[in-house]
C-alpha atoms as a PDB file:
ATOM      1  CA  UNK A   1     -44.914 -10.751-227.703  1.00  0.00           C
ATOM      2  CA  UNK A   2     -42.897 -11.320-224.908  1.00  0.00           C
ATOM      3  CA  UNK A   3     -39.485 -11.040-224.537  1.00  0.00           C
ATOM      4  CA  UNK A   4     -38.113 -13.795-223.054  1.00  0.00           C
ATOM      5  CA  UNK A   5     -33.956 -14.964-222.611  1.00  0.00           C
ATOM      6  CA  UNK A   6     -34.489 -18.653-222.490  1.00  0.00           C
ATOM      7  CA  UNK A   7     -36.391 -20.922-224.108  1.00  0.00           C
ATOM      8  CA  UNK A   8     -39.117 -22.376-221.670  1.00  0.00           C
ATOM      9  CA  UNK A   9     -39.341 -25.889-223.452  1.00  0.00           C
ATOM     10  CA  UNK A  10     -35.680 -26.452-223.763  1.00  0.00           C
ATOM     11  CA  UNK A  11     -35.734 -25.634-219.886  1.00  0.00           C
ATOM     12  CA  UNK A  12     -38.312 -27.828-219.321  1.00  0.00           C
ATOM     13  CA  UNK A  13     -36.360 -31.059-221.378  1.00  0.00           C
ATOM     14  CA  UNK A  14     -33.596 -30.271-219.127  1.00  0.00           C
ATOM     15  CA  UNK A  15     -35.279 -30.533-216.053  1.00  0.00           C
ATOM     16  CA  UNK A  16     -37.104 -33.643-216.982  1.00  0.00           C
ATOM     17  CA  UNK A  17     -33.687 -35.604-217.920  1.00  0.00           C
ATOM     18  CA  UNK A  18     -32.061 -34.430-214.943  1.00  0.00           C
ATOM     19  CA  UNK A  19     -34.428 -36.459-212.594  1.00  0.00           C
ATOM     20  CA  UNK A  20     -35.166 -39.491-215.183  1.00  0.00           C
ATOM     21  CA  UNK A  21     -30.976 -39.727-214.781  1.00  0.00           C
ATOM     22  CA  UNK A  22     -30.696 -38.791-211.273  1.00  0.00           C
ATOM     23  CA  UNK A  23     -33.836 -41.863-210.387  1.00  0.00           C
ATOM     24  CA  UNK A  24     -32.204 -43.979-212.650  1.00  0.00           C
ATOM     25  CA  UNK A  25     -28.833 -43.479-211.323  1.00  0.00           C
ATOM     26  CA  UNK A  26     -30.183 -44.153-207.692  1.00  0.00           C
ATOM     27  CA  UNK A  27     -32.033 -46.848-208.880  1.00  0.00           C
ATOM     28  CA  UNK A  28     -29.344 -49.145-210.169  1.00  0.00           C
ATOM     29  CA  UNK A  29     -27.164 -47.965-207.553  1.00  0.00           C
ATOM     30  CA  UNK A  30     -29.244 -48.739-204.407  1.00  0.00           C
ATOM     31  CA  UNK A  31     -32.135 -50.718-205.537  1.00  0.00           C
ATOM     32  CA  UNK A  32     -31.486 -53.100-208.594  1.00  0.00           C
ATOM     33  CA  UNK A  33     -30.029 -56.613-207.326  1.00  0.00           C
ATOM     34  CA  UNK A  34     -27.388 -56.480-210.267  1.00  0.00           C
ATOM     35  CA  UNK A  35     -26.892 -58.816-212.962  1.00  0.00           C
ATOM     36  CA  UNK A  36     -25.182 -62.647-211.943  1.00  0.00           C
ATOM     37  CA  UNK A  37     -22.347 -63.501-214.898  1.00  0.00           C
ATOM     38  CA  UNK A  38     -22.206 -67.107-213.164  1.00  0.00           C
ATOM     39  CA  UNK A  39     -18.603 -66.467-212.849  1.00  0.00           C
ATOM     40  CA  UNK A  40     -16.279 -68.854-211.366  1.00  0.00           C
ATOM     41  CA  UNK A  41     -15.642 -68.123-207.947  1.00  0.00           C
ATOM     42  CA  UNK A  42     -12.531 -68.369-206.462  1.00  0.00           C
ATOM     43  CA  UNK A  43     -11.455 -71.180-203.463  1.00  0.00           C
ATOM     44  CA  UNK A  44      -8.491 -71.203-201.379  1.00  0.00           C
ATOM     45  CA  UNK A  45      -5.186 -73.330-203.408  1.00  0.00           C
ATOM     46  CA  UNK A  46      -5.912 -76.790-202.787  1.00  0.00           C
ATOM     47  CA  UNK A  47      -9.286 -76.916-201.830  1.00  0.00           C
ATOM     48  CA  UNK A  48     -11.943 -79.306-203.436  1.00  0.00           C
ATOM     49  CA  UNK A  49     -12.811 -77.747-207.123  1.00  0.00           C
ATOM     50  CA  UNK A  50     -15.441 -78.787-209.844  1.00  0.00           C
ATOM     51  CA  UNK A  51     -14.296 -78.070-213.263  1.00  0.00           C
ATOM     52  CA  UNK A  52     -16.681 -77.568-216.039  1.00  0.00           C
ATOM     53  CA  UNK A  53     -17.072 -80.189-218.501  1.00  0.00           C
ATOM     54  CA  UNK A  54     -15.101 -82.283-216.074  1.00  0.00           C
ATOM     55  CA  UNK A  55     -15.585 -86.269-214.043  1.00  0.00           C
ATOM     56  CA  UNK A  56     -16.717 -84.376-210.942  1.00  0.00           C
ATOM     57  CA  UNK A  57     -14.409 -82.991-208.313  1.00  0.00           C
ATOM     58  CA  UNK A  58     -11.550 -84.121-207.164  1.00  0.00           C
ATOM     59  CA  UNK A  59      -9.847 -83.415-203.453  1.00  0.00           C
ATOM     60  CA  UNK A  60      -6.364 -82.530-204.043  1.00  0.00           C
ATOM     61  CA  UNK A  61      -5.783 -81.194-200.629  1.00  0.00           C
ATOM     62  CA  UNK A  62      -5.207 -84.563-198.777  1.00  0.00           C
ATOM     63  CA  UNK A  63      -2.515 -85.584-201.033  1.00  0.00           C
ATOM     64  CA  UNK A  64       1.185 -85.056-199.544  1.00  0.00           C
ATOM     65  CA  UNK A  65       3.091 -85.346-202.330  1.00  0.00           C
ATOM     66  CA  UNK A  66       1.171 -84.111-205.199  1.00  0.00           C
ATOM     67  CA  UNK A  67       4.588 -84.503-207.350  1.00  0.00           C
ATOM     68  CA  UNK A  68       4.365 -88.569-207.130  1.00  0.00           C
ATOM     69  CA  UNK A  69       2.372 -90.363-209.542  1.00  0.00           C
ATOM     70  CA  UNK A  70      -1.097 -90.492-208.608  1.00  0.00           C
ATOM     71  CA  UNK A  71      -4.724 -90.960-210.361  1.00  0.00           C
ATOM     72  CA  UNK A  72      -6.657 -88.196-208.529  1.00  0.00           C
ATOM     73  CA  UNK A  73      -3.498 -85.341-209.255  1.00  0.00           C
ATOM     74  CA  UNK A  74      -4.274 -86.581-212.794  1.00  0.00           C
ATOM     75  CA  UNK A  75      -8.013 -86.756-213.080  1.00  0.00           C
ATOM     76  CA  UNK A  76      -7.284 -82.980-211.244  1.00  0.00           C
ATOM     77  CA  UNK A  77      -4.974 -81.736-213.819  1.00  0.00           C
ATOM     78  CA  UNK A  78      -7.224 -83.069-217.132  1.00  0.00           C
ATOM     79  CA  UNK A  79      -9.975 -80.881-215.254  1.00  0.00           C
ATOM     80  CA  UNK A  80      -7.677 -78.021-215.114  1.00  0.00           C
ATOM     81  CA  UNK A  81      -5.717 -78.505-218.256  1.00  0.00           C
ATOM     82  CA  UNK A  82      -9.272 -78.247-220.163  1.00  0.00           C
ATOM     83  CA  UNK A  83      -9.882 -75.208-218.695  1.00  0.00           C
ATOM     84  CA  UNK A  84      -6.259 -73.441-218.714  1.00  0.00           C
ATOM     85  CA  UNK A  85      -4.534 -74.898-221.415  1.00  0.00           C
ATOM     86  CA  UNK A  86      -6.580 -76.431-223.988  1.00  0.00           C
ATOM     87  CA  UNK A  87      -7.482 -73.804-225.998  1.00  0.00           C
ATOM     88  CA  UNK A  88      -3.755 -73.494-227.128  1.00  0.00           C
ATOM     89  CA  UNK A  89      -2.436 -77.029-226.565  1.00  0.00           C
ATOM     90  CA  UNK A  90      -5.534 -78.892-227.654  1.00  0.00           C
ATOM     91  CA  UNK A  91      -7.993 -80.886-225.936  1.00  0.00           C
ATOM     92  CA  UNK A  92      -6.015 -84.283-226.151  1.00  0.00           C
ATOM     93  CA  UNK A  93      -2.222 -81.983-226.164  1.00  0.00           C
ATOM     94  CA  UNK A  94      -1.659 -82.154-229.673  1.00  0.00           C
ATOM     95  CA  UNK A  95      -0.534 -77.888-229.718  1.00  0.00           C
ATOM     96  CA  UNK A  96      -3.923 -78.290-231.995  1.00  0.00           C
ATOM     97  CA  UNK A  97      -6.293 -75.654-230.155  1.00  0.00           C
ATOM     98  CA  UNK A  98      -7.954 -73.424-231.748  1.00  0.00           C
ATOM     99  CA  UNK A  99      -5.862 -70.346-229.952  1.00  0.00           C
ATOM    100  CA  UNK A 100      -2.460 -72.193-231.064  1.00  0.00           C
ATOM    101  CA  UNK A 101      -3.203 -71.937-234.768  1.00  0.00           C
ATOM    102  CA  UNK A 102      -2.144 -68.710-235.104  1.00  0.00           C
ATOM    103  CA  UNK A 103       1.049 -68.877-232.820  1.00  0.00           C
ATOM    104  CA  UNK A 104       4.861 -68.849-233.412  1.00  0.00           C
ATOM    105  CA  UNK A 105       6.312 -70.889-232.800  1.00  0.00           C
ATOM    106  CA  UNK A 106       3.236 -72.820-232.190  1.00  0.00           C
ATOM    107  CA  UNK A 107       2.455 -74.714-228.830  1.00  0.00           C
ATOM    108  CA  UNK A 108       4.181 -77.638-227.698  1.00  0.00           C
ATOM    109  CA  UNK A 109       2.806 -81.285-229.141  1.00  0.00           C
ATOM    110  CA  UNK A 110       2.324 -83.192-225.612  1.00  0.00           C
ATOM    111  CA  UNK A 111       1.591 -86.502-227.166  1.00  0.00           C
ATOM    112  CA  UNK A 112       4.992 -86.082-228.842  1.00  0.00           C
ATOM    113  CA  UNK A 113       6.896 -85.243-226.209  1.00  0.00           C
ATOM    114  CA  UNK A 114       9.917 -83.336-228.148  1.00  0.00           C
ATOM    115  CA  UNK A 115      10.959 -81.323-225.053  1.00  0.00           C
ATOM    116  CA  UNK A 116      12.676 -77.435-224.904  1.00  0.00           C
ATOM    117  CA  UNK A 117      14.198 -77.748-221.619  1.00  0.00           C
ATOM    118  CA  UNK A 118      13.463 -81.128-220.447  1.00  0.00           C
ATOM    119  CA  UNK A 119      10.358 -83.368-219.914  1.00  0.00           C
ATOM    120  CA  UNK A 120      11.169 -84.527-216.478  1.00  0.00           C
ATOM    121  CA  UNK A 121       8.662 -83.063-213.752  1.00  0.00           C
ATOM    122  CA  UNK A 122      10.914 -80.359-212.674  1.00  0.00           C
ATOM    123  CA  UNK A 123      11.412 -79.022-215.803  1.00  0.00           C
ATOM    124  CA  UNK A 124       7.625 -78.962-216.849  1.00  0.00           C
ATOM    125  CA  UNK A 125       6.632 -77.665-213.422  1.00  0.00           C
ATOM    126  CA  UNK A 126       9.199 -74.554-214.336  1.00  0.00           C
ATOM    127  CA  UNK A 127       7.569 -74.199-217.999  1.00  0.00           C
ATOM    128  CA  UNK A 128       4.337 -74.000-216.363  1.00  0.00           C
ATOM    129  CA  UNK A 129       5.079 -71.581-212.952  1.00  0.00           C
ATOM    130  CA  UNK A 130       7.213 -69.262-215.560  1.00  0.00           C
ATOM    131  CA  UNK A 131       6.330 -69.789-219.100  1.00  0.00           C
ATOM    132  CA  UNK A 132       9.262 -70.130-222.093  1.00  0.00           C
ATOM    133  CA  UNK A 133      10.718 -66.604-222.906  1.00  0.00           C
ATOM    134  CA  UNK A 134      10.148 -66.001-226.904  1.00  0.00           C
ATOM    135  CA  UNK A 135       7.106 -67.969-226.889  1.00  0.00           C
ATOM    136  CA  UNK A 136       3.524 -67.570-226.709  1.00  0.00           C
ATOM    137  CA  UNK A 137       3.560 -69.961-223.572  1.00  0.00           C
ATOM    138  CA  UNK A 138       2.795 -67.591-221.066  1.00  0.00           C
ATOM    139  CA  UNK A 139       3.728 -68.028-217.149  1.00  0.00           C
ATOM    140  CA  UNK A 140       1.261 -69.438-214.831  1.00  0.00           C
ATOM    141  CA  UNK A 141       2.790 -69.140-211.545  1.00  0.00           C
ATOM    142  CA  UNK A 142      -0.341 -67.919-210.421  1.00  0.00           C
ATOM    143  CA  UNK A 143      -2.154 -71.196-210.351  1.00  0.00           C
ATOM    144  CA  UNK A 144      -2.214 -73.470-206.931  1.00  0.00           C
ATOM    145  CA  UNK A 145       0.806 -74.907-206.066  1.00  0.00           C
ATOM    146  CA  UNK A 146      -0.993 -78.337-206.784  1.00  0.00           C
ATOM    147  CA  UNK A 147      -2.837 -77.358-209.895  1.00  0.00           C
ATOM    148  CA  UNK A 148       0.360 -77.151-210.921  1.00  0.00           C
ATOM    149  CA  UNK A 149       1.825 -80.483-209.950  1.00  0.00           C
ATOM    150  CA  UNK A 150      -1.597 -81.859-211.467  1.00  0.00           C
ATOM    151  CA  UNK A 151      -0.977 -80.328-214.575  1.00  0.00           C
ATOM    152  CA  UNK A 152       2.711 -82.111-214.364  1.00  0.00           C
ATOM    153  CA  UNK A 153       1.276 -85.488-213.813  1.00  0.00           C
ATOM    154  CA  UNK A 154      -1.526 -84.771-216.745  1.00  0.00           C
ATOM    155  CA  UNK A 155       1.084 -84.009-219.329  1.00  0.00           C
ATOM    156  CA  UNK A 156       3.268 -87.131-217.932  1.00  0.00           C
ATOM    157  CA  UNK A 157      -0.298 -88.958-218.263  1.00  0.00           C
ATOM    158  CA  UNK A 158      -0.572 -88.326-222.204  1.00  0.00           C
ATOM    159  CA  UNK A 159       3.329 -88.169-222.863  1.00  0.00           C
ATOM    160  CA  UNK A 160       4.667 -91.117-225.419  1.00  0.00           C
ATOM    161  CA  UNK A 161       8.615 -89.825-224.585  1.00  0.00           C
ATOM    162  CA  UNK A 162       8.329 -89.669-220.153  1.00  0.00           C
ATOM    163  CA  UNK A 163      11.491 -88.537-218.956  1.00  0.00           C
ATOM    164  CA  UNK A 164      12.576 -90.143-216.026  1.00  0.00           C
ATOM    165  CA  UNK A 165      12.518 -88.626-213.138  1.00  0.00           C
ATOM    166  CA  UNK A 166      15.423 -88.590-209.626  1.00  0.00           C
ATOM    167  CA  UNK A 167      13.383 -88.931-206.910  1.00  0.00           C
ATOM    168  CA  UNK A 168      15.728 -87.589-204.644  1.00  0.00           C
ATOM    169  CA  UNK A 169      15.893 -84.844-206.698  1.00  0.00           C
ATOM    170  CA  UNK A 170      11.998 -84.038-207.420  1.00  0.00           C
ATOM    171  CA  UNK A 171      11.424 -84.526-203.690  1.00  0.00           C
ATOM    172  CA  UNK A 172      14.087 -81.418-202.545  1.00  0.00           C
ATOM    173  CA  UNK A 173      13.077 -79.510-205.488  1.00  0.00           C
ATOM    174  CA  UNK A 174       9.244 -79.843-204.360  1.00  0.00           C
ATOM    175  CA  UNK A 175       9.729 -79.331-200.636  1.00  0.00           C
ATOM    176  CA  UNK A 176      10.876 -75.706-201.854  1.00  0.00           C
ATOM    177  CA  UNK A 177       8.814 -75.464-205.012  1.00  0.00           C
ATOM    178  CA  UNK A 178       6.565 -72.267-204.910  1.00  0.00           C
END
């Protein structure tokens, strides 16, 4: 019997898992092409955008003043209101998505039109860039300048109780809106 101080097959496990890791490791690392989540990628604010689900794309960067009333800034904002706010505010602005069910107080009613802080465009376009403290409406000042101004003309769009807007006043506040 020999007297050994290690145990030869234990050894030998160790060894063998050490290079299965270290080829696997340098396989997925240098070798596999990776896995494609068919993520959205990202365009520049106010390029041309597809939306799933959507009428096709629509070219919001030749319009100068996305903040008038215009067909394309609202086919644009249906596209992105499906895919940003829908889930809470339901699909035709009801506050009847299936996120919103469980929120209080729970999201605004569109159709309705029974405004916080004002229905005119200004006021919307503020709800939307910085959300409504105390709420679940969360800011999205993150989204394109003229996402935004679609999403305006959408909820205007869909609206029974459109405020009126001053045009004098919309235009300044848009020339510095951000």
């Amino acid at each position: 019997m020999q007297n050994d101080s290690y145990n030869r097959g234990g050894f030998i496990a160790f060894l063998f898992s050490m290079v299965f890791s270290l080829t696997f490791f340098i396989y997925i690392s240098m070798i596999h092409p990776g896995i494609d989540l068919k993520e959205v990628k990202e365009q520049a604010p106010g390029a041309e955008q597809t939306v799933a689900g959507g009428g096709g794309a629509v070219d919001v960067s030749k319009i100068a003043k996305p903040w008038e009333d215009n067909p394309d800034m609202v086919a644009h904002g249906k596209q992105v209101y499906g895919n940003v706010c829908a889930v809470c505010h339901g699909p035709a602005g009801m506050g009847d998505g299936p996120a919103g069910k469980g929120l209080t107080p729970p999201p605004r009613n569109f159709v309705e039109g029974k405004w916080k802080h004002g229905g005119d465009s200004i006021a919307l376009f503020e709800t939307i860039k910085n959300g409504m403290p105390g709420t679940s409406m969360a800011a999205f000042g993150t989204l394109p300048l003229n996402d935004r101004w679609a999403l305006v003309q959408f909820i205007h769009s869909v609206t029974k109780n459109r405020i009126k807007d001053d045009a004098a006043k919309l235009e300044a506040f848009a020339k510095t809106a951000k």
